[in-house]
C-alpha atoms as a PDB file:
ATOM      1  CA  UNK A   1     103.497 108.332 106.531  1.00  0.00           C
ATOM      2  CA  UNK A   2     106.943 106.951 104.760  1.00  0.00           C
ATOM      3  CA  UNK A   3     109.626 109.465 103.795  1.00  0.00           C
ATOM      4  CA  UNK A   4     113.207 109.940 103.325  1.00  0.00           C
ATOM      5  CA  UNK A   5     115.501 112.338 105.091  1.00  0.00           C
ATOM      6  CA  UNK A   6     115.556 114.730 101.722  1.00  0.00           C
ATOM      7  CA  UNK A   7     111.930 114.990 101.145  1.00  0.00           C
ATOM      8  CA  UNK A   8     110.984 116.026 104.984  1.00  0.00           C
ATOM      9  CA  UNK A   9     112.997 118.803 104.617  1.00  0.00           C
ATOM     10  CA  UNK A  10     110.907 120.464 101.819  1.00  0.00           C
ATOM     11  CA  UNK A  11     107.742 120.553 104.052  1.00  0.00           C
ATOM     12  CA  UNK A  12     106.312 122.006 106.828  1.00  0.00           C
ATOM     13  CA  UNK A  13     106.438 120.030 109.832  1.00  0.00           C
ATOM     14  CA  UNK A  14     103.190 121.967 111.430  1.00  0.00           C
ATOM     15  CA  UNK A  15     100.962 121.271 107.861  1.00  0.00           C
ATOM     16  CA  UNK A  16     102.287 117.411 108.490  1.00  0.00           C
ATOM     17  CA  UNK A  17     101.080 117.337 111.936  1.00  0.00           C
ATOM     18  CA  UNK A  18      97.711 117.945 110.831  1.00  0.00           C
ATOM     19  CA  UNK A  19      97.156 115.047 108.646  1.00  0.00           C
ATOM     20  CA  UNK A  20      98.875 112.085 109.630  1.00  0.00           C
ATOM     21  CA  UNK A  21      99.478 110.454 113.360  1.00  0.00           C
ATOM     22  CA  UNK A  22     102.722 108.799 112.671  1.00  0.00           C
ATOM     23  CA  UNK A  23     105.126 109.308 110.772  1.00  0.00           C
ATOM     24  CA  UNK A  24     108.736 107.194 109.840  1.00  0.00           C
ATOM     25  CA  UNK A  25     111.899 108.730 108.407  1.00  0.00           C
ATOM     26  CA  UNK A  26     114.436 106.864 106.326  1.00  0.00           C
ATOM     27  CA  UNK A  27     118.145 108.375 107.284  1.00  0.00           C
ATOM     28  CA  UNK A  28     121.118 107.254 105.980  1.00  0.00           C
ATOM     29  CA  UNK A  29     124.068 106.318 108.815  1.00  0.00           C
ATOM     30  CA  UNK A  30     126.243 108.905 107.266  1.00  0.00           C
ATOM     31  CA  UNK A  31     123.879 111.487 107.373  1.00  0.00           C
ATOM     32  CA  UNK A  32     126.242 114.724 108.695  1.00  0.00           C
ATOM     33  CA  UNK A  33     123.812 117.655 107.873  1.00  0.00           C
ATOM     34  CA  UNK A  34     121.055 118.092 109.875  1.00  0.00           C
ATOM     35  CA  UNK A  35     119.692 121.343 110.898  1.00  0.00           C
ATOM     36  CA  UNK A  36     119.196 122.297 113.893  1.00  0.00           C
ATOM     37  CA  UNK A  37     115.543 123.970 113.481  1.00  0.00           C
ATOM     38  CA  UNK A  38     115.014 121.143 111.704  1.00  0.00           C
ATOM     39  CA  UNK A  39     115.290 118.699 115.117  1.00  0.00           C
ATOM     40  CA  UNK A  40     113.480 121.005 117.199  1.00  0.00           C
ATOM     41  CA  UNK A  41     110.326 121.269 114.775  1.00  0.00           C
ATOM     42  CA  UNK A  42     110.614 116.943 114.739  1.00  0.00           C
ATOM     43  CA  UNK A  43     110.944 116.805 119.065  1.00  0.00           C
ATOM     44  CA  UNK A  44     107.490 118.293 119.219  1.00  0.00           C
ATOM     45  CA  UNK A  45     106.407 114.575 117.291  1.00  0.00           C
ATOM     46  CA  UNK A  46     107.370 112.392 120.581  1.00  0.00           C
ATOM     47  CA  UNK A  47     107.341 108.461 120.135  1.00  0.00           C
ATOM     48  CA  UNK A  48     104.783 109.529 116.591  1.00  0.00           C
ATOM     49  CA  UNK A  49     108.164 109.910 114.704  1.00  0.00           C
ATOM     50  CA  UNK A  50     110.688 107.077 113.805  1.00  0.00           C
ATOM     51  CA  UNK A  51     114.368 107.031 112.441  1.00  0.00           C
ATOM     52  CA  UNK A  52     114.896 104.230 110.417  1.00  0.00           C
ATOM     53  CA  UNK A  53     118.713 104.274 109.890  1.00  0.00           C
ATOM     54  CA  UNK A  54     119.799 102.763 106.937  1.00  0.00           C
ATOM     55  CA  UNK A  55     123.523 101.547 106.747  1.00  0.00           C
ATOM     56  CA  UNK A  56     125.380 100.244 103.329  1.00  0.00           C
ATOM     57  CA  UNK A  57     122.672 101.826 100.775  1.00  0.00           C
ATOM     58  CA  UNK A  58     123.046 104.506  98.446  1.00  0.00           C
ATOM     59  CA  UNK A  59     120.528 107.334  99.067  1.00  0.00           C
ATOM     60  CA  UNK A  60     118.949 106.660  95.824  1.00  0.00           C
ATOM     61  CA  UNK A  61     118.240 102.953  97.099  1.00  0.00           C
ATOM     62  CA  UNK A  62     116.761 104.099 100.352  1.00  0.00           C
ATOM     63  CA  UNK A  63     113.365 103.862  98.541  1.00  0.00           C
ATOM     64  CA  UNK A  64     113.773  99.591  98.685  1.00  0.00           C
ATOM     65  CA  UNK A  65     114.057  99.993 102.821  1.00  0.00           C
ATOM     66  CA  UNK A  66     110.738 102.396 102.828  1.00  0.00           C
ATOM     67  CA  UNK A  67     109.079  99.463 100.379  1.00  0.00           C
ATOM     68  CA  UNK A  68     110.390  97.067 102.786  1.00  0.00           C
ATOM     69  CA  UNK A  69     109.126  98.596 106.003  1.00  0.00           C
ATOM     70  CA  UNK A  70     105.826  99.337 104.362  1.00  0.00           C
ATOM     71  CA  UNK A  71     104.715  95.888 103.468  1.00  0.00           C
ATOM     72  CA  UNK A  72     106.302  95.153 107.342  1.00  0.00           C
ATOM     73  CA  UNK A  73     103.498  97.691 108.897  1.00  0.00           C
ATOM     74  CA  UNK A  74     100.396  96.606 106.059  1.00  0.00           C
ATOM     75  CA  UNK A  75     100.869  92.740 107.429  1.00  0.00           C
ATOM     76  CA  UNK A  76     100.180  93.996 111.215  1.00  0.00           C
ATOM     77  CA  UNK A  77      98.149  96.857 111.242  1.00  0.00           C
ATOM     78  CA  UNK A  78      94.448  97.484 110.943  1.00  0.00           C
ATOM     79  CA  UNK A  79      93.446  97.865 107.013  1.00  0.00           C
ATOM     80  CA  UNK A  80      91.456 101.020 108.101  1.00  0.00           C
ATOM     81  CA  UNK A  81      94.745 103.097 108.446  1.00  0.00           C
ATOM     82  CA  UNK A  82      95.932 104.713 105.445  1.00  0.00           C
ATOM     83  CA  UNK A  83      99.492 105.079 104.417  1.00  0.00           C
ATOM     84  CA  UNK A  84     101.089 107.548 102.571  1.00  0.00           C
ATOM     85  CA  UNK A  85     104.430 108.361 100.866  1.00  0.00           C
ATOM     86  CA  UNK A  86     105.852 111.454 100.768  1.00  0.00           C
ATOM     87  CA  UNK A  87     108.278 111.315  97.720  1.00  0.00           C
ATOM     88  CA  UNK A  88     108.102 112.835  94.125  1.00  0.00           C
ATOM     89  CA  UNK A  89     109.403 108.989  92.916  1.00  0.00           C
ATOM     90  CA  UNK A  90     107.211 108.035  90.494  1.00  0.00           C
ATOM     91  CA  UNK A  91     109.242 104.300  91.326  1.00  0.00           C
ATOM     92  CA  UNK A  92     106.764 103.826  94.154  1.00  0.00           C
ATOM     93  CA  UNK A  93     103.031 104.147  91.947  1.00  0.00           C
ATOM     94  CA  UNK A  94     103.085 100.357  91.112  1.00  0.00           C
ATOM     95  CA  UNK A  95     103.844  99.505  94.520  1.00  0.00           C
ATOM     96  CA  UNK A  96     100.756 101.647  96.188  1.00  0.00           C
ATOM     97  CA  UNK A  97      98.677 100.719  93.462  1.00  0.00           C
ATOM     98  CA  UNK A  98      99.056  97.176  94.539  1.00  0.00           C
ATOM     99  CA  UNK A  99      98.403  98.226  98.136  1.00  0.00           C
ATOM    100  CA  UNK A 100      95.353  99.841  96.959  1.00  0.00           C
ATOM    101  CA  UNK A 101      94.256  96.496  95.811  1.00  0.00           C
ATOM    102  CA  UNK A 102      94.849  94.684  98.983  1.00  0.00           C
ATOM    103  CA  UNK A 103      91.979  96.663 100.349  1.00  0.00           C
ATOM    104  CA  UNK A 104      94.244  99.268 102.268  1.00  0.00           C
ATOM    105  CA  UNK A 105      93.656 103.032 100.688  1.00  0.00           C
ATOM    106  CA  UNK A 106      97.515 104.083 100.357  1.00  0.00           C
ATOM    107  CA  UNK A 107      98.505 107.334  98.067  1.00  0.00           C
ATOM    108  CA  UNK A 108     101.666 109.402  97.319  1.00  0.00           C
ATOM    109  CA  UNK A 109     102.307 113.016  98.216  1.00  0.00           C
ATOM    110  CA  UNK A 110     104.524 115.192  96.058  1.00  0.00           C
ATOM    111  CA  UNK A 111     106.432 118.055  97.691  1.00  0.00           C
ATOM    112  CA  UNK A 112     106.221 119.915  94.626  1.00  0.00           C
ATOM    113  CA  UNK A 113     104.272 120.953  91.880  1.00  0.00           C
ATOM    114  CA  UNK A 114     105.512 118.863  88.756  1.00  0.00           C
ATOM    115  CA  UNK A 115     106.766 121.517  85.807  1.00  0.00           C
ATOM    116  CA  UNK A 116     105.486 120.640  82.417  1.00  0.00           C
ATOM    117  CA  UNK A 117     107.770 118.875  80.537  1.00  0.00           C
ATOM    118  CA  UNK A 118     110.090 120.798  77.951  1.00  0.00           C
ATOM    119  CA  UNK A 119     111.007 119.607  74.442  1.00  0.00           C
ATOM    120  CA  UNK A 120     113.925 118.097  74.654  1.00  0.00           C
ATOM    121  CA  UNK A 121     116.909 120.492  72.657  1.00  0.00           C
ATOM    122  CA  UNK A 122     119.338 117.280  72.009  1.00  0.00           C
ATOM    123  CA  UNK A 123     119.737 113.876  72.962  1.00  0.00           C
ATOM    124  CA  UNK A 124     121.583 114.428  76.141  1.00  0.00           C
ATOM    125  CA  UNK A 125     119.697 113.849  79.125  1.00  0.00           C
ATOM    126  CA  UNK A 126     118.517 116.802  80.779  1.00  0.00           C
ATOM    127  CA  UNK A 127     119.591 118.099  84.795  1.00  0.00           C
ATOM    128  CA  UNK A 128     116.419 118.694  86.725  1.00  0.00           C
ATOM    129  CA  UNK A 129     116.529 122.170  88.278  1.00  0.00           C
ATOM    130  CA  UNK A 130     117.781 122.288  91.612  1.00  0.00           C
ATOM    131  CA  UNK A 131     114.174 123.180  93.795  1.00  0.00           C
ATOM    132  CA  UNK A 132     114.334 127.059  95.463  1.00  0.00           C
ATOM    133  CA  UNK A 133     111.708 127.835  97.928  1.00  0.00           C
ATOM    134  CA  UNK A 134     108.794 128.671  95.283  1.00  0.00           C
ATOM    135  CA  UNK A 135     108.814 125.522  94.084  1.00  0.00           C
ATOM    136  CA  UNK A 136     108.356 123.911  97.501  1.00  0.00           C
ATOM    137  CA  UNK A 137     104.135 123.515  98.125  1.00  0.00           C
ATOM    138  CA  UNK A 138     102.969 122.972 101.353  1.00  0.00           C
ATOM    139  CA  UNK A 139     101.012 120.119 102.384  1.00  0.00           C
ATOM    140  CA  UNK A 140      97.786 121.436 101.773  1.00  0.00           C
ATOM    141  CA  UNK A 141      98.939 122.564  98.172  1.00  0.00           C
ATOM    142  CA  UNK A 142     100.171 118.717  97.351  1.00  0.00           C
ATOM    143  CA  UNK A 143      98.986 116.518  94.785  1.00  0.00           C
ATOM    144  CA  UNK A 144      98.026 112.661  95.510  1.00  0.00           C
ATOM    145  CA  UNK A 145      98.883 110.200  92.478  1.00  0.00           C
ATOM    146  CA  UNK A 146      98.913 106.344  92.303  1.00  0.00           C
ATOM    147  CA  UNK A 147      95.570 106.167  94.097  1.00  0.00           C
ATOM    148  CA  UNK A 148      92.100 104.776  93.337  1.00  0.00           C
ATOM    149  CA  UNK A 149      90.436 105.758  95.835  1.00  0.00           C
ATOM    150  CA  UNK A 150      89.518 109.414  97.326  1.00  0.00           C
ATOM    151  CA  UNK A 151      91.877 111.721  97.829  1.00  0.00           C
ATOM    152  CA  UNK A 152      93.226 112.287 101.850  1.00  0.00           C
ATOM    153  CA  UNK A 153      92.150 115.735 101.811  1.00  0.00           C
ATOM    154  CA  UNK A 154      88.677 114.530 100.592  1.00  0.00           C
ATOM    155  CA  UNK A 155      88.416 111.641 103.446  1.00  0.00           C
ATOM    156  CA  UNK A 156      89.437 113.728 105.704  1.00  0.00           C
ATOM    157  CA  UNK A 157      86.677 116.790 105.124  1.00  0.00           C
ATOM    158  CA  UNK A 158      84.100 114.193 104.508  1.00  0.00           C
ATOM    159  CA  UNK A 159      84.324 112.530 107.630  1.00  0.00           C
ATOM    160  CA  UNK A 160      86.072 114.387 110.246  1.00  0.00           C
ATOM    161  CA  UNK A 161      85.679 117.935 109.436  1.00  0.00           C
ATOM    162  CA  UNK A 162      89.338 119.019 107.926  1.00  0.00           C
ATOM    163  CA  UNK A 163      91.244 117.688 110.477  1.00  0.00           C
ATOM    164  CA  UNK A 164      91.828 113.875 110.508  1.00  0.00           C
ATOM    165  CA  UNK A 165      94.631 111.353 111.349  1.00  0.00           C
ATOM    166  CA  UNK A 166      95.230 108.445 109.087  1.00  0.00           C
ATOM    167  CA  UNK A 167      94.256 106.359 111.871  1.00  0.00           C
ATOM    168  CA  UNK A 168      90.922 107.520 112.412  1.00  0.00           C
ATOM    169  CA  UNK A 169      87.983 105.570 111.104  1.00  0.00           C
ATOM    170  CA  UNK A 170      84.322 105.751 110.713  1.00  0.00           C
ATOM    171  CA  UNK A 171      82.267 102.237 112.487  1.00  0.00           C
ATOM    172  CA  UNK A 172      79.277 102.213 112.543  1.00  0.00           C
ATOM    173  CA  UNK A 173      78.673 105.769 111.230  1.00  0.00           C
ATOM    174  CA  UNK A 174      80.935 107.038 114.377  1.00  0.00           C
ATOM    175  CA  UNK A 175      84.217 108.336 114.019  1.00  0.00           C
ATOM    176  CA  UNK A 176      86.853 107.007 116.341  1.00  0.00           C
ATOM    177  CA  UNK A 177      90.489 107.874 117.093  1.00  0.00           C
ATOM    178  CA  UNK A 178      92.417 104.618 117.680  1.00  0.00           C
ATOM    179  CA  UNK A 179      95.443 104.862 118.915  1.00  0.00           C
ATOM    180  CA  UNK A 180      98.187 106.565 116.777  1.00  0.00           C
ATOM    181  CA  UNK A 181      99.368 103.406 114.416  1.00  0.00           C
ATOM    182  CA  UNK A 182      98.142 100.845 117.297  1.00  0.00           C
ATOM    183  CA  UNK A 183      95.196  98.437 116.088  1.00  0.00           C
ATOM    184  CA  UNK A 184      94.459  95.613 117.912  1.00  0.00           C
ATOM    185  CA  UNK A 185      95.468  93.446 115.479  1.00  0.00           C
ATOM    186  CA  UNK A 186      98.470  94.822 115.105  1.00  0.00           C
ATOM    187  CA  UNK A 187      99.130  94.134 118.653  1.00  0.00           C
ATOM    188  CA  UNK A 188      97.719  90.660 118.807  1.00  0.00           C
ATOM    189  CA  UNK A 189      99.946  89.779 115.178  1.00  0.00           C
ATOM    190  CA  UNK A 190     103.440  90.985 117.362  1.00  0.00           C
ATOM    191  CA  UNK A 191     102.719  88.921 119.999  1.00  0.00           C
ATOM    192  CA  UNK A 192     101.840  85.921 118.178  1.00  0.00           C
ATOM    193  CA  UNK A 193     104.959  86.440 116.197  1.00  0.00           C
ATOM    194  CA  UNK A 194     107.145  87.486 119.562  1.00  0.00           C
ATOM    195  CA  UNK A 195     105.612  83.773 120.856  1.00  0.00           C
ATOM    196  CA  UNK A 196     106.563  82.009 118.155  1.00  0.00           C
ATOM    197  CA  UNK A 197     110.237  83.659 117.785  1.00  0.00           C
ATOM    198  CA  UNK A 198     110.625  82.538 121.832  1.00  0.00           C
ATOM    199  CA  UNK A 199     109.160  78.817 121.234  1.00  0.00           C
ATOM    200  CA  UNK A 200     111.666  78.864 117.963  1.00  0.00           C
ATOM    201  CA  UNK A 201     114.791  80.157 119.534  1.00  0.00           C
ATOM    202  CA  UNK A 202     114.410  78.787 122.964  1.00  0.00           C
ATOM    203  CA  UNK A 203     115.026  82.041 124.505  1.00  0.00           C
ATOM    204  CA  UNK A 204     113.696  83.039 128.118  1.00  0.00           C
ATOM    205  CA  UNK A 205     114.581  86.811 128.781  1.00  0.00           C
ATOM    206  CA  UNK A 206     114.243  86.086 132.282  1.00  0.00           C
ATOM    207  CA  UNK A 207     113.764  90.154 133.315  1.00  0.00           C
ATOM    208  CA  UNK A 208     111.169  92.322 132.443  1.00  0.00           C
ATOM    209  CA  UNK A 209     113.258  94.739 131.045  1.00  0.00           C
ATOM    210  CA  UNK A 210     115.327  92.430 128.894  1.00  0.00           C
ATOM    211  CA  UNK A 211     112.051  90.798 127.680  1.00  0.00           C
ATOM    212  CA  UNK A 212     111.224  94.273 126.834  1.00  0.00           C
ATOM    213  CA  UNK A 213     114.267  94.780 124.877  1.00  0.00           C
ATOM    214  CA  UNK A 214     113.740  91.451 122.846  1.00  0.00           C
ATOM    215  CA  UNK A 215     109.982  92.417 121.968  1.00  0.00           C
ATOM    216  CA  UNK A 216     111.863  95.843 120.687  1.00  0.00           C
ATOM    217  CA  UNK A 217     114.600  94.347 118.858  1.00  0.00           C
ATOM    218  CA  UNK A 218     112.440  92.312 116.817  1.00  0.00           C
ATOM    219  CA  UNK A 219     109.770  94.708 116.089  1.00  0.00           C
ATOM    220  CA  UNK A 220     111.407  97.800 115.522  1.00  0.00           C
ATOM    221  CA  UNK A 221     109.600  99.091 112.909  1.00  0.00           C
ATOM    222  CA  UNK A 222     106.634  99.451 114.912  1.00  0.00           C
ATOM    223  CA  UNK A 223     107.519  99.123 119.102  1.00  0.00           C
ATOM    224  CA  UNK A 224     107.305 101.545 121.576  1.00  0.00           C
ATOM    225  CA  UNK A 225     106.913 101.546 125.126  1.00  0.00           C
ATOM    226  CA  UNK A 226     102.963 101.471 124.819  1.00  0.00           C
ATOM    227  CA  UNK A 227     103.221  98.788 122.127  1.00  0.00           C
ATOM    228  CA  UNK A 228     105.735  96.480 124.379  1.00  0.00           C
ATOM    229  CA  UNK A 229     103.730  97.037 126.964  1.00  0.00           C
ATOM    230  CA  UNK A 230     100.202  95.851 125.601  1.00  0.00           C
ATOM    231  CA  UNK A 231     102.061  92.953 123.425  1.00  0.00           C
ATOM    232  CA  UNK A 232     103.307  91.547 127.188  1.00  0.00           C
ATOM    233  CA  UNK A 233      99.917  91.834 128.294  1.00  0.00           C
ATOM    234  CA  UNK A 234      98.632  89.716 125.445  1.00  0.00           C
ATOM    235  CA  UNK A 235     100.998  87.205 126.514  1.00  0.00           C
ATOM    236  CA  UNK A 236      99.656  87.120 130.476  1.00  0.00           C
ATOM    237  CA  UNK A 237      96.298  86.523 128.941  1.00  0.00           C
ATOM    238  CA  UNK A 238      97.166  84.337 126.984  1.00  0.00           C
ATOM    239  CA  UNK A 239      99.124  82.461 130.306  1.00  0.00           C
ATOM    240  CA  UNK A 240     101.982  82.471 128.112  1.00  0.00           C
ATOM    241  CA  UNK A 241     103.733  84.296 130.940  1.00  0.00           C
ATOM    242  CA  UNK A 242     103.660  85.568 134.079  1.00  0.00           C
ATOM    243  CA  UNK A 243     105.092  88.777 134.978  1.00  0.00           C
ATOM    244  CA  UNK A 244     106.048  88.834 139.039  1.00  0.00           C
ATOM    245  CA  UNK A 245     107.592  92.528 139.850  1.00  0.00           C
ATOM    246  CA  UNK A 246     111.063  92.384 137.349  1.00  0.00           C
ATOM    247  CA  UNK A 247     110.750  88.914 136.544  1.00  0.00           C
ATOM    248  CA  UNK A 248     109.262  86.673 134.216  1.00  0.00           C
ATOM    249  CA  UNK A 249     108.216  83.066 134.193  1.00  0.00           C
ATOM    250  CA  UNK A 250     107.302  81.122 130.815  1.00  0.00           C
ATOM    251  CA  UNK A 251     104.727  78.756 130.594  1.00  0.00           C
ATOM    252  CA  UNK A 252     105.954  76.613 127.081  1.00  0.00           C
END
């Protein structure tokens, strides 16, 4: 799931937890209000949540760097996992409809209920209402637009009983958990690419660690130690390198 600081903080955290294994969260640099319960509620997500910190963007732009990241993520991981935005920006229907018709089942989740539209008194443009806590919906009260296939709340009683991660999927008429957000083509695609960036730039991290870092720095959108770790192992097999205690010896 793809949101923006503003929009996590008009759900619950525990209703989010149900339905999706990963989730990334688009904060601006200058972000100075964050509360407190707020943090504690997002610890509980480990390595499943991601701060993307966005730097020299007005908040209202932030919605470009979620586009961005998403087509980053659709390139390397498995079609079987389903995205999802959480924003009420309609700006962002075109953009999962297309996704749709890549063959990867993508939707957007409203945090609340749409009022019917008033007839306009004048001319002027009218100020939306500021939201109060009733018109907030929880997750399991939100409605999916922009999508043409079925809804999450349908996949997920059909085939795994009410409670399903987006990266579950059915093969072979069994359901099985991968990984949260790791496919293995997802971690065969970064290690091509990390290859190919190391052949290009002539780079050598000759420590563990530091090769580590690299791998990180250039994936960030979707490393973690458990990514890193299976992306260097797809280079050993490969006999791209070999990995002796803290060191590491390249084979091109």
């Amino acid at each position: 799931m793809f949101t923006d600081f503003r929009h996590l903080q008009k759900v619950k955290l525990k209703k989010l937890q149900k339905v999706c294994d990963r989730i990334y969260v688009f904060i601006h640099v200058e972000e100075t209000h964050i509360p407190v319960q707020l943090v504690r509620k997002m610890q509980k997500w480990g390595k499943r949540l991601k701060w993307i910190m966005v730097d020299g963007a007005p908040i209202e732009e932030m919605n470009y760097h979620i586009a961005f990241y998403l087509g980053k993520l659709h390139e390397k991981t498995d079609p079987h996992i389903e995205f999802a935005i959480l924003s009420n920006d309609e700006d962002f229907d075109s953009l999962i409809q297309f996704v749709n018709a890549q063959g990867r089942s993508c939707i957007r989740v409203r945090t609340r209920k749409q009022t019917e539209a008033q007839p306009a008194q004048n001319d002027e443009p009218q100020e939306e209402p500021a939201a109060d806590a009733s018109d907030v919906a929880h997750l399991d009260e939100m409605q999916h637009v922009a999508r043409s296939k079925p809804s999450f709340t349908e996949v997920t009683m059909e085939m795994f009983g009410g409670v399903s991660p987006m990266s579950m999927r059915a093969t072979g008429g069994t359901a099985v958990v991968a990984d949260p957000g790791f496919s293995e083509t997802m971690i065969e695609r970064t290690a091509e690419d990390t290859l190919r960036r190391l052949v290009r730039s002539g780079n050598r991290p000759a420590e563990l660690e530091t090769l580590k870092e690299y791998i990180m720095l250039h994936n960030e959108e979707v490393a973690s130690d458990e990514v890193i770790e299976k992306v260097i192992q797809k280079l050993e097999a490969r006999e791209a390198i070999t990995v002796k205690g803290e060191e590491v010896i390249y084979h091109f």
